[in-house]
Protein backbone atom coordinates (compact mmCIF):
# COMPACT_ATOMS: atom_id res chain seq x y z
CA UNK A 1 40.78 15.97 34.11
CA UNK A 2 43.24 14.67 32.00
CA UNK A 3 46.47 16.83 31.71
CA UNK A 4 49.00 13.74 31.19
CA UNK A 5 52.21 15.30 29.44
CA UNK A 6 50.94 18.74 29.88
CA UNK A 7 52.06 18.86 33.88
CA UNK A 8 54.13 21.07 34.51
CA UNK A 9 51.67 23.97 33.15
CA UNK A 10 49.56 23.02 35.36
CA UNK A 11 51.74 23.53 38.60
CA UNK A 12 51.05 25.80 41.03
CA UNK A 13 52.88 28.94 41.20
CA UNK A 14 53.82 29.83 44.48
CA UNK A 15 54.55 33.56 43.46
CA UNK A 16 57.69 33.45 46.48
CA UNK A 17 61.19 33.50 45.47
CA UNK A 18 64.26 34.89 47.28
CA UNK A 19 61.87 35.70 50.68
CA UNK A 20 59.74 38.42 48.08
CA UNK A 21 56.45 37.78 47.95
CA UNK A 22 55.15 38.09 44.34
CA UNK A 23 51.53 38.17 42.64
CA UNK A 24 52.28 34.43 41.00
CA UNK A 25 50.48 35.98 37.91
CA UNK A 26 53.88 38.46 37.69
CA UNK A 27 56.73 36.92 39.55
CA UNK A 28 60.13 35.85 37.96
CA UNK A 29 58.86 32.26 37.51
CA UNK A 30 55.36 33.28 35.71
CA UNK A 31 57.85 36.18 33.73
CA UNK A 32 60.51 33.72 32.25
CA UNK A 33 57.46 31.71 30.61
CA UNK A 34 56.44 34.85 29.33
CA UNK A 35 59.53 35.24 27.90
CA UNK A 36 59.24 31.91 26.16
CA UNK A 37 55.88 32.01 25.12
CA UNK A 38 56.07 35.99 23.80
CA UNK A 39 59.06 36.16 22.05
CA UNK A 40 57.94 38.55 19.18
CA UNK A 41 56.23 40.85 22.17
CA UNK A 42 60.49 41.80 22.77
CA UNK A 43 60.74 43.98 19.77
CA UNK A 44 58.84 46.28 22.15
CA UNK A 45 59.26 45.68 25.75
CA UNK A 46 62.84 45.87 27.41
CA UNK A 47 62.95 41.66 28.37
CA UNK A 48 66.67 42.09 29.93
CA UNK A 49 65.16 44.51 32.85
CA UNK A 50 62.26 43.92 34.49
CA UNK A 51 60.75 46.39 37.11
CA UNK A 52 59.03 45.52 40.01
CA UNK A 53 56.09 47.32 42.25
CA UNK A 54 54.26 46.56 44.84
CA UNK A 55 50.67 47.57 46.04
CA UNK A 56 49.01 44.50 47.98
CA UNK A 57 51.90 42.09 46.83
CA UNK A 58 55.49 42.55 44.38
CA UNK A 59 54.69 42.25 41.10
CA UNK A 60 57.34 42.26 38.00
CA UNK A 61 56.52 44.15 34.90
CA UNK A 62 58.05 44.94 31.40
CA UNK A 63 58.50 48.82 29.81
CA UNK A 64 59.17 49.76 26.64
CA UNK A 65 62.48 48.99 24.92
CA UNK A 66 64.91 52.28 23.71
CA UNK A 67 64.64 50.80 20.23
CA UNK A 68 60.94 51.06 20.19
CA UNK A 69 60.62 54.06 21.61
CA UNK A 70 63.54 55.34 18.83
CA UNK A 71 61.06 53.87 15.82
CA UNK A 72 58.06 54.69 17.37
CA UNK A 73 57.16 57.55 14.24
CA UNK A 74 54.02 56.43 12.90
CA UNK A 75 52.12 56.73 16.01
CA UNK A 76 52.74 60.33 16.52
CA UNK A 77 55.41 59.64 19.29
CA UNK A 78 52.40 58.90 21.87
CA UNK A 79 54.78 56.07 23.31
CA UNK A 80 57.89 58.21 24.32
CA UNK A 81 56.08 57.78 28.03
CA UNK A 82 56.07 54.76 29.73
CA UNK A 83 53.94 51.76 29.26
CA UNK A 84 53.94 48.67 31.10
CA UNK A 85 52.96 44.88 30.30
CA UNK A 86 52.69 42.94 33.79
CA UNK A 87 50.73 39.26 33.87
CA UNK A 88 47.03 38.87 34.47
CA UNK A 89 44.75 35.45 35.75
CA UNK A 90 42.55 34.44 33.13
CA UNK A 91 39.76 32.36 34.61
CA UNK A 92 39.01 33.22 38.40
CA UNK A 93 38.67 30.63 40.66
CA UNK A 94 40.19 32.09 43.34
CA UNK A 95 39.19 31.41 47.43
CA UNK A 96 36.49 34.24 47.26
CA UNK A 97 35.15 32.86 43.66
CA UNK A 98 34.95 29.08 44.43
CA UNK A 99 32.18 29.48 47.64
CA UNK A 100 30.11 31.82 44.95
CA UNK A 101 30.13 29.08 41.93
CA UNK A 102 29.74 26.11 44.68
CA UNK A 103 26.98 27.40 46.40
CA UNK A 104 25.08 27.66 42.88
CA UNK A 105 25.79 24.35 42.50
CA UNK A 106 24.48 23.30 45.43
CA UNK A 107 21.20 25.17 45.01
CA UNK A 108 20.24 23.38 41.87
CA UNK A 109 22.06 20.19 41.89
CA UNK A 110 21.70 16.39 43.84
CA UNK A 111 23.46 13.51 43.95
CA UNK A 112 26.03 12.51 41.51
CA UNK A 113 25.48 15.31 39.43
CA UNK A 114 26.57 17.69 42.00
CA UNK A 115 29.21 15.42 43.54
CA UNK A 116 30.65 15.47 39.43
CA UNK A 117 30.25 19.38 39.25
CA UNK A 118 31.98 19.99 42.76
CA UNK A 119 34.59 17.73 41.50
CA UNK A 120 35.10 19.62 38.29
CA UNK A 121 34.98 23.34 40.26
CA UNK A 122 38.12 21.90 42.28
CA UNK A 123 39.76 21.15 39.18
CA UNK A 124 39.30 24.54 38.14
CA UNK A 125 40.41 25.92 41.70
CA UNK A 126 43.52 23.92 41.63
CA UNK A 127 44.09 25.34 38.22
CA UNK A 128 43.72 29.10 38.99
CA UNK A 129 47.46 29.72 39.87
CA UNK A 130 49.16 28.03 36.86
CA UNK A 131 50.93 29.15 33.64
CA UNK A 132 47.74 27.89 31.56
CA UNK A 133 46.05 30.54 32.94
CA UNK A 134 48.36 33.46 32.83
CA UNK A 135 48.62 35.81 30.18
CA UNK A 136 49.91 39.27 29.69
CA UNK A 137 48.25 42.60 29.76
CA UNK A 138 48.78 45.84 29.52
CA UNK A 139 49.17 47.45 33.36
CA UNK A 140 49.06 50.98 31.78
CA UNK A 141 45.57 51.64 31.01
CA UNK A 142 44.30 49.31 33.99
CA UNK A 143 42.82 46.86 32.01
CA UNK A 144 43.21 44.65 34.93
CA UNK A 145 41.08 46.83 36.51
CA UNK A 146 38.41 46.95 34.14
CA UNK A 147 38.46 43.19 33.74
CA UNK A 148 38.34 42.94 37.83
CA UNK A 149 35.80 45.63 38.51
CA UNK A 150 33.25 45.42 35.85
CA UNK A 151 33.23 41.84 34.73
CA UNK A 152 31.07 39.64 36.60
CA UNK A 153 33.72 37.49 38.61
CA UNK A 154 36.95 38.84 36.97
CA UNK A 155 35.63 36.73 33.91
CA UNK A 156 37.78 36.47 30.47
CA UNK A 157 34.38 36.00 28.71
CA UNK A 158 33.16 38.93 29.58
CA UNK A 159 35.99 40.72 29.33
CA UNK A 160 36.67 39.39 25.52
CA UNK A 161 32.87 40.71 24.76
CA UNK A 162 34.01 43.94 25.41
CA UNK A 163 37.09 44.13 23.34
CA UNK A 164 34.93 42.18 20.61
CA UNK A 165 33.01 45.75 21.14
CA UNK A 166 36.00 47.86 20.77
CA UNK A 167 37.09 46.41 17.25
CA UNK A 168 34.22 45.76 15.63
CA UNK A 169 31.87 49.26 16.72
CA UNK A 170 34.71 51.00 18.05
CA UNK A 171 32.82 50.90 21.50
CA UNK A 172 35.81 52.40 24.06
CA UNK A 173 33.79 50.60 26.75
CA UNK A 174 36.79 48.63 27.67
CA UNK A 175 39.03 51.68 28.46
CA UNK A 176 36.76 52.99 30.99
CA UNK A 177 39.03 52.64 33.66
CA UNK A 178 42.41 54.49 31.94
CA UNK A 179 42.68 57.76 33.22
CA UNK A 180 42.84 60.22 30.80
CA UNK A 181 46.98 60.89 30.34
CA UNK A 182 47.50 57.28 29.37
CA UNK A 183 44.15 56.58 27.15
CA UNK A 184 45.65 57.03 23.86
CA UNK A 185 48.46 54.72 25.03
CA UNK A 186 46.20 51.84 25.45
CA UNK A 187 44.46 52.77 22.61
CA UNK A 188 47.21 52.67 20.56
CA UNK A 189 48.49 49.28 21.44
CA UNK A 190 45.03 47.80 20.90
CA UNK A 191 45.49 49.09 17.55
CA UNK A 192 48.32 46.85 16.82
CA UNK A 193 45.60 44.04 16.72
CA UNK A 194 43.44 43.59 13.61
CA UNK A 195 40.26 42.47 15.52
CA UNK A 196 39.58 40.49 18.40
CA UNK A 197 40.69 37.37 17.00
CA UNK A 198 44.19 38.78 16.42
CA UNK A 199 44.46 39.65 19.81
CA UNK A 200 43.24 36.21 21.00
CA UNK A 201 45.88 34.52 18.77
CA UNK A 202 48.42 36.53 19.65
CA UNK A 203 47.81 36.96 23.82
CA UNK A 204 46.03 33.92 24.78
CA UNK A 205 47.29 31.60 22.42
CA UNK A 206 43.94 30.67 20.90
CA UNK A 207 43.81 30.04 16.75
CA UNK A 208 40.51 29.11 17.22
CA UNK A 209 37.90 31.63 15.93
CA UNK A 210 34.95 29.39 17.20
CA UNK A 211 35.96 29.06 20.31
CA UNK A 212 36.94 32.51 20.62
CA UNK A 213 33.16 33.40 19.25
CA UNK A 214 32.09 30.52 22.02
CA UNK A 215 33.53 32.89 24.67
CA UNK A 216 32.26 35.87 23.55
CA UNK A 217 28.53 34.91 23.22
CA UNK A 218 29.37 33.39 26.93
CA UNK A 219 30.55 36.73 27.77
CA UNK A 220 26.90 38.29 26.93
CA UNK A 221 25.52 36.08 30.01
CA UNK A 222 25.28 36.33 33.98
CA UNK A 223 26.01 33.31 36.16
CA UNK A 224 23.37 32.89 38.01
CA UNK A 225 22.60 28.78 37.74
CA UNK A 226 24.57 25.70 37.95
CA UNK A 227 24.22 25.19 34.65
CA UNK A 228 25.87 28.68 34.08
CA UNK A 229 28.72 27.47 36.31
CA UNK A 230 29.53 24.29 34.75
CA UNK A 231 29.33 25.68 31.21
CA UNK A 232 31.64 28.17 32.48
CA UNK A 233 33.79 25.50 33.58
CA UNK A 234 34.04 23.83 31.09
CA UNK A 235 34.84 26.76 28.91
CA UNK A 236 37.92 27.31 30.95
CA UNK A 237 39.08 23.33 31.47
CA UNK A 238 39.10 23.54 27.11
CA UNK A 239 41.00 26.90 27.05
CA UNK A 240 43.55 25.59 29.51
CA UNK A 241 43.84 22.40 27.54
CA UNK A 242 44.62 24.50 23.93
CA UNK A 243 47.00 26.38 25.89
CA UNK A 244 48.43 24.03 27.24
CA UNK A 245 49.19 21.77 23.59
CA UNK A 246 50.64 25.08 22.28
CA UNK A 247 53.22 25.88 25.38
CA UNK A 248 54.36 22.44 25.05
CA UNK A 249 55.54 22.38 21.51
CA UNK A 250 56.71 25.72 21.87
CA UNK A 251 58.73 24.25 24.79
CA UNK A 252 59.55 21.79 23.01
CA UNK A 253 61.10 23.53 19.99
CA UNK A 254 62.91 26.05 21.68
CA UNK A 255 64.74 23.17 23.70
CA UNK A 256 65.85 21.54 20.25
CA UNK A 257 66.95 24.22 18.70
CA UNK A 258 69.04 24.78 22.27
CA UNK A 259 70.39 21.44 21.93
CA UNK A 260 70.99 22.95 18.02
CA UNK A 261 73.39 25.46 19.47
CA UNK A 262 74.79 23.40 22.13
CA UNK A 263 76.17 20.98 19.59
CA UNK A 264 77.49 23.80 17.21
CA UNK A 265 79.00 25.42 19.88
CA UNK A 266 81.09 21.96 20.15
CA UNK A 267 81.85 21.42 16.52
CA UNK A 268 82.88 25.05 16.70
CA UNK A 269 85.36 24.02 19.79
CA UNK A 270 86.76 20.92 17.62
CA UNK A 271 87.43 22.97 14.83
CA UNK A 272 89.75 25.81 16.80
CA UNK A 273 91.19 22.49 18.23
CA UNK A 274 92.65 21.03 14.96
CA UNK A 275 93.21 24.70 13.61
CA UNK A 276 95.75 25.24 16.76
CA UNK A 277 97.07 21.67 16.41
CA UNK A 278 97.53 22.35 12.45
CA UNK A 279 99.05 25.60 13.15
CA UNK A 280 101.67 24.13 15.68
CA UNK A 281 102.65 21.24 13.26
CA UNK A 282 102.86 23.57 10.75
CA UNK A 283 105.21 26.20 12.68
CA UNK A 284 107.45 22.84 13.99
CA UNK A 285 107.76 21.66 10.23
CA UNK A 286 108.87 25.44 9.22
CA UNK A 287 111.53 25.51 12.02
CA UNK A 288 112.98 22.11 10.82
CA UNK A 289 112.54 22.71 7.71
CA UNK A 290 114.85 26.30 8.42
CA UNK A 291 117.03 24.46 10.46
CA UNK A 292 117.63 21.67 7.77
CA UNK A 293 118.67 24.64 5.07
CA UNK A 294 120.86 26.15 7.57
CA UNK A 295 122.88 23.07 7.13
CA UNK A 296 122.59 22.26 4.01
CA UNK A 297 124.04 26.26 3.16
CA UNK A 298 126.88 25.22 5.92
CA UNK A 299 127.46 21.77 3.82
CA UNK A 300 127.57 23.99 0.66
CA UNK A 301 130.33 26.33 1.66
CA UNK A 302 132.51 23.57 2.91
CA UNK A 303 132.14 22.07 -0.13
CA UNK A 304 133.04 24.79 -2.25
CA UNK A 305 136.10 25.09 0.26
CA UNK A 306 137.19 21.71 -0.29
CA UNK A 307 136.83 21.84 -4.29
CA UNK A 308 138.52 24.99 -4.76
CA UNK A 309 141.99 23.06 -2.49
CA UNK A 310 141.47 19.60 -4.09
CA UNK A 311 144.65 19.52 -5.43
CA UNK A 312 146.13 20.28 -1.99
CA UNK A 313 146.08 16.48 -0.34
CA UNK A 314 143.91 13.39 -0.62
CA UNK A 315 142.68 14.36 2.91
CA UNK A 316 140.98 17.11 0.98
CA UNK A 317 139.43 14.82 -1.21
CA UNK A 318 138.05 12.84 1.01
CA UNK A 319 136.18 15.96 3.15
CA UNK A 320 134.66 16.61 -0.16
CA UNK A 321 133.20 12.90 -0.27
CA UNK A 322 132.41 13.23 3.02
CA UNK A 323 130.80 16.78 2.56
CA UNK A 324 128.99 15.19 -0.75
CA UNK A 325 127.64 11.86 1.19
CA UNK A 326 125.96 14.60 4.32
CA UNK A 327 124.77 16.83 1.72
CA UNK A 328 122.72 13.75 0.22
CA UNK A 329 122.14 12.26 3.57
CA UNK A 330 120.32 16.25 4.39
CA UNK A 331 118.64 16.17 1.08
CA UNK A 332 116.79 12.86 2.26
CA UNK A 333 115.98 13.95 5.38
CA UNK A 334 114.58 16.97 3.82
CA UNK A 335 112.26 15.21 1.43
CA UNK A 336 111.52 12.70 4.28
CA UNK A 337 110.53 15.34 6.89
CA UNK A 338 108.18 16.87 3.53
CA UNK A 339 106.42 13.88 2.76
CA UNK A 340 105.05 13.04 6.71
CA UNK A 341 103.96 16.18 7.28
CA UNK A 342 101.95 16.76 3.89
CA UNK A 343 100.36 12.95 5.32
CA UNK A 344 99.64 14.19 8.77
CA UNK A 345 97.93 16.99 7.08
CA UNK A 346 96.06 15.72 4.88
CA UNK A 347 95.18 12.69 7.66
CA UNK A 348 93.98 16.29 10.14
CA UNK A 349 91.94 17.53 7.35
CA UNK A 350 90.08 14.18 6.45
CA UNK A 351 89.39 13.55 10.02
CA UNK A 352 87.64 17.46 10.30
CA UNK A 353 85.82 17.03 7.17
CA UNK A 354 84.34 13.18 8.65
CA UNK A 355 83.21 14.59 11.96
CA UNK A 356 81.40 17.92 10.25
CA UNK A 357 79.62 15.22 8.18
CA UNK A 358 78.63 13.10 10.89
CA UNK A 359 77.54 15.96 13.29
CA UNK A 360 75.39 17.42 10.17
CA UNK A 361 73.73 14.11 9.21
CA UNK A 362 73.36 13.16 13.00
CA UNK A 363 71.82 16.49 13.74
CA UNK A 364 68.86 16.28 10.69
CA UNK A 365 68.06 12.50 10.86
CA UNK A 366 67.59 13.35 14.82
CA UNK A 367 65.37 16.40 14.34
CA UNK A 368 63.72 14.77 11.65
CA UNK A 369 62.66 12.10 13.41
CA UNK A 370 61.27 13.58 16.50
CA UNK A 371 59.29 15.54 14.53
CA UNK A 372 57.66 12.55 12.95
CA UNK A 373 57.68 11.32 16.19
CA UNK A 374 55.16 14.34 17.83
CA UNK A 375 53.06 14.12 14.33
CA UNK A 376 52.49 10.63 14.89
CA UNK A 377 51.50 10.68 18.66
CA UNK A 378 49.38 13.68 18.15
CA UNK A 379 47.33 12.25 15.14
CA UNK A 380 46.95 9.25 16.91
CA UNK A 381 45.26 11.65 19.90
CA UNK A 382 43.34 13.36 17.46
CA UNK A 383 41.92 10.61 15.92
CA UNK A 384 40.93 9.24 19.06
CA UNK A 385 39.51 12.61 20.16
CA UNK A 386 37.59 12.49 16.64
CA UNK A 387 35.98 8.89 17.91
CA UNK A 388 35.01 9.89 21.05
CA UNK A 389 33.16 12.86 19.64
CA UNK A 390 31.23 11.11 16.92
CA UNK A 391 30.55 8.34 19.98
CA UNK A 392 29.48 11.43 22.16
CA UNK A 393 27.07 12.60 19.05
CA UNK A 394 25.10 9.40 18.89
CA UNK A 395 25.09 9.13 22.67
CA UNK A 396 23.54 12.90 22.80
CA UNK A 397 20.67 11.64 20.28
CA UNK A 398 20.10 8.59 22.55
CA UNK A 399 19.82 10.20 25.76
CA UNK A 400 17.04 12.89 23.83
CA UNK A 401 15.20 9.76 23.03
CA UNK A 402 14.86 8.46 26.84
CA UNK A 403 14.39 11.91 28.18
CA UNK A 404 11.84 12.15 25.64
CA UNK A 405 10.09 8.75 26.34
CA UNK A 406 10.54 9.52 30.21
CA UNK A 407 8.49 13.18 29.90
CA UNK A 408 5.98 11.12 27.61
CA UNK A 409 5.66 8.49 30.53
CA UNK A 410 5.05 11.34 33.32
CA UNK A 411 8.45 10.41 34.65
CA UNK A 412 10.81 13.34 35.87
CA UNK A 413 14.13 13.22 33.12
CA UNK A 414 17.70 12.91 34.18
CA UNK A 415 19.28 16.95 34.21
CA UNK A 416 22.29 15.25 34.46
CA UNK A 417 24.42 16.46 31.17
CA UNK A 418 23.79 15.18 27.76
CA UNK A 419 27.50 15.05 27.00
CA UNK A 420 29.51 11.78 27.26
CA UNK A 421 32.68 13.60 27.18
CA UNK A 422 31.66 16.10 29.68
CA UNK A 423 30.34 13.47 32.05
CA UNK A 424 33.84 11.93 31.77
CA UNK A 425 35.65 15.15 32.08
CA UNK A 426 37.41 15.35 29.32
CA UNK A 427 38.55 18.61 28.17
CA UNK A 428 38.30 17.56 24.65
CA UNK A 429 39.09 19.64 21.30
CA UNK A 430 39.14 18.44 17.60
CA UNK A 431 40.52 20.39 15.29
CA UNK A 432 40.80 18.27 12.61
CA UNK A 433 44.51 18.98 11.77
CA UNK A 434 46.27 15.78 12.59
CA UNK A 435 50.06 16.85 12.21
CA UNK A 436 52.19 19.68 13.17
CA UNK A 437 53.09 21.57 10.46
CA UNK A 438 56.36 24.67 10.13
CA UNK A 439 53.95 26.19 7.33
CA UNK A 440 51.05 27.50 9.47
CA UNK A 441 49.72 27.23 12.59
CA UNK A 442 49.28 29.38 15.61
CA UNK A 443 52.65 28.26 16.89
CA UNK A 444 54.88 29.49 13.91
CA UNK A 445 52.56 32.09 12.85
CA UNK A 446 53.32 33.92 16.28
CA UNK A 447 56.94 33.50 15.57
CA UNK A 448 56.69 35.57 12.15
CA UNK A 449 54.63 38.58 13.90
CA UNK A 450 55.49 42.14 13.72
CA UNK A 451 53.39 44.76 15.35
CA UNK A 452 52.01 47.32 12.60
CA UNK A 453 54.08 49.97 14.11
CA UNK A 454 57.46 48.36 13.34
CA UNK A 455 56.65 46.29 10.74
């Protein structure tokens, strides 16, 4: 499976930090994604203090912040109690899931086609503990529960039928296992959503309605074949994948607009720097400037002195030449001492106003340019994807043709899968939209949304 770029959300979580044992689905390493990845979900749970519980293992969890609970007036205050978001594993694949889905595979499938669907359900195995397959949900209401106990295999499918239910024929199915003091809770956060596609947009990070719809009509199925195991593998390999594309541009944004501050918060340092070293040149020239006037008032009054006795002596006279010749010599310093300091001035303010411009221009032809940068890469992927797919389509028609001419001949056809790209592994999706784009998108779109009750 190919996952090049996209690594690091596909690590395993460990789920054990500081000796604590965690549920890796809701320990501090799974929770500070969260935190990146559900930024508008803070305008209602408390991010600064998590709380932590434990019934098999630790697991962190967010309640609801004082300001929401303060606005919370069009619900009819039903959120003044508590009500927590913790993490939840999308797909299963966990030790006592893999020997279920492997020994259907085993019972229906030979040779290379089993050896390719084995290899595919380790993939999947591998991938059960990473961020692409965490998500939040609510822990009040036990929808965990619900999604454990009555879906077949704690599936997501399954588990987004049922919520399809709830929006679309208010069907309450999918609260079953809330006990009756916190129903209305759950309920009422549900409600925030406009359908089931909201929800999916906004908690698994899936813009895609087809997909979404792929899932649900999934969800209406048992697994009871191989062939039911690998399409519900390969549901799972493409969800991870569009998860996966969306944390890392979120990633990446949020770490250039960190950079952003970083270098702001420098410029912001220079500029207190030359405002202290302009203030201290500016005091110095005021105290020279004093002390220069404190002489040149002493040089006036001996001055006056010496004119009002210049008929006493020559020596007189000659003090008052003197007096004249220091008062001019002051004078010149005076002027002197005004015209470097207006230059180092006006040098300081030049120098500020070259190295805002530089850090401005360097700052937008840099951003600018990565950006072009990740539109360029990823429409070159996506065009590739596109070829493979329309490769893929006349392979399909090809292979119907021999399996055709093979049942026609008596001969037993390949079951093997029709798909090129699954056969490769390939956890392909073309969307068709070749750039990144801050006008729409799942990716800003989340940024901009408000719940209905705050909005």
């Amino acid at each position: 499976m190919n996952t090049t770029g996209l690594e690091k959300f596909y690590k395993l979580v460990i789920g054990i930090e500081e000796k604590i044992e965690y549920d890796p689905d809701a320990s501090p390493e799974t929770f500070e994604h969260y935190k990146k990845i559900y930024p508008e979900f803070e305008k209602i749970f408390d991010y600064r203090n998590p709380q932590i519980s434990k019934n098999e293992v630790w697991r962190l969890c967010f309640n609801l912040n004082d300001a929401f609970r303060k606005g919370d007036q069009t619900n009819s205050n039903v959120f003044q109690d508590d009500f927590y978001m913790s993490g939840d594993t999308d797909f299963n694949f966990n030790e006592k899931k893999e020997p279920i889905f492997e020994k259907k595979l085993k019972k229906d499938l030979k040779g290379k086609s089993l050896e390719n669907a084995k290899e595919k359900l380790e993939f999947c195995k591998k991938s059960h503990h990473a961020l692409v397959n965490f998500s939040f949900m609510p822990r009040t209401g036990n929808l965990q529960g619900f999604k454990g106990g009555k879906c077949q295999h704690d599936r997501l499918d399954i588990f987004l039928y049922h919520l399809s239910k709830f929006y679309k024929a208010k069907d309450e199915y999918v609260l079953s296992k809330a006990v009756p003091q916190v129903h209305e809770r759950l309920k009422t956060f549900l409600g925030f959503f406009n359908d089931v596609y909201h929800y999916c947009n906004k908690v698994y990070y899936i813009e895609n309605k087809g997909f979404v719809d792929r899932l649900i009509e999934n969800g209406e199925k048992s697994i009871e074949t191989a062939d039911d195991v690998i399409r519900y593998m390969d549901l799972a390999i493409e969800y991870w994948h569009m998860r996966a594309v969306n944390y890392a541009t979120i990633y990446y944004i949020q770490e250039k607009e960190n950079d952003n501050k970083r270098q702001e918060r420098s410029l912001s340092a220079t500029f207190v720097y030359v405002r202290e070293q302009f203030i201290t040149q500016k005091e110095a020239f005021q105290n020279e400037v004093h002390t220069i006037k404190n002489e040149l008032a002493a040089l006036n009054v001996v001055r006056d002195e010496a004119i009002a006795n210049l008929d006493d002596t020559i020596v007189i006279d000659a003090q008052i030449r003197e007096t004249g010749h220091k008062l001019d010599s002051a004078t010149y310093r005076l002027e002197a001492c005004d015209r470097i300091h207006e230059q180092k001035l006006q040098a300081a303010l030049k120098d500020v106003e070259a190295e805002v411009t530089e850090y401005g221009d360097t700052l937008f032809v840099d951003f600018e340019t990565q950006l072009a940068t990740v539109n360029a890469k990823r429409a070159e992927v996506l065009r590739e994807i596109k070829k493979l797919h329309e490769i893929d389509g006349n392979y399909k028609e090809a292979r119907e043709d021999v399996r055709t001419a093979q049942s026609q001949a008596g001969v037993q056809a390949d079951r093997s899968a029709g798909s090129l790209v699954n056969r490769m592994h390939l956890p392909l999706n073309f969307s068709g939209n070749l750039a990144f784009s801050s006008g729409n998108g799942a990716i800003f779109n989340t940024m901009l949304w408000i719940p209905n009750s705050f909005a």
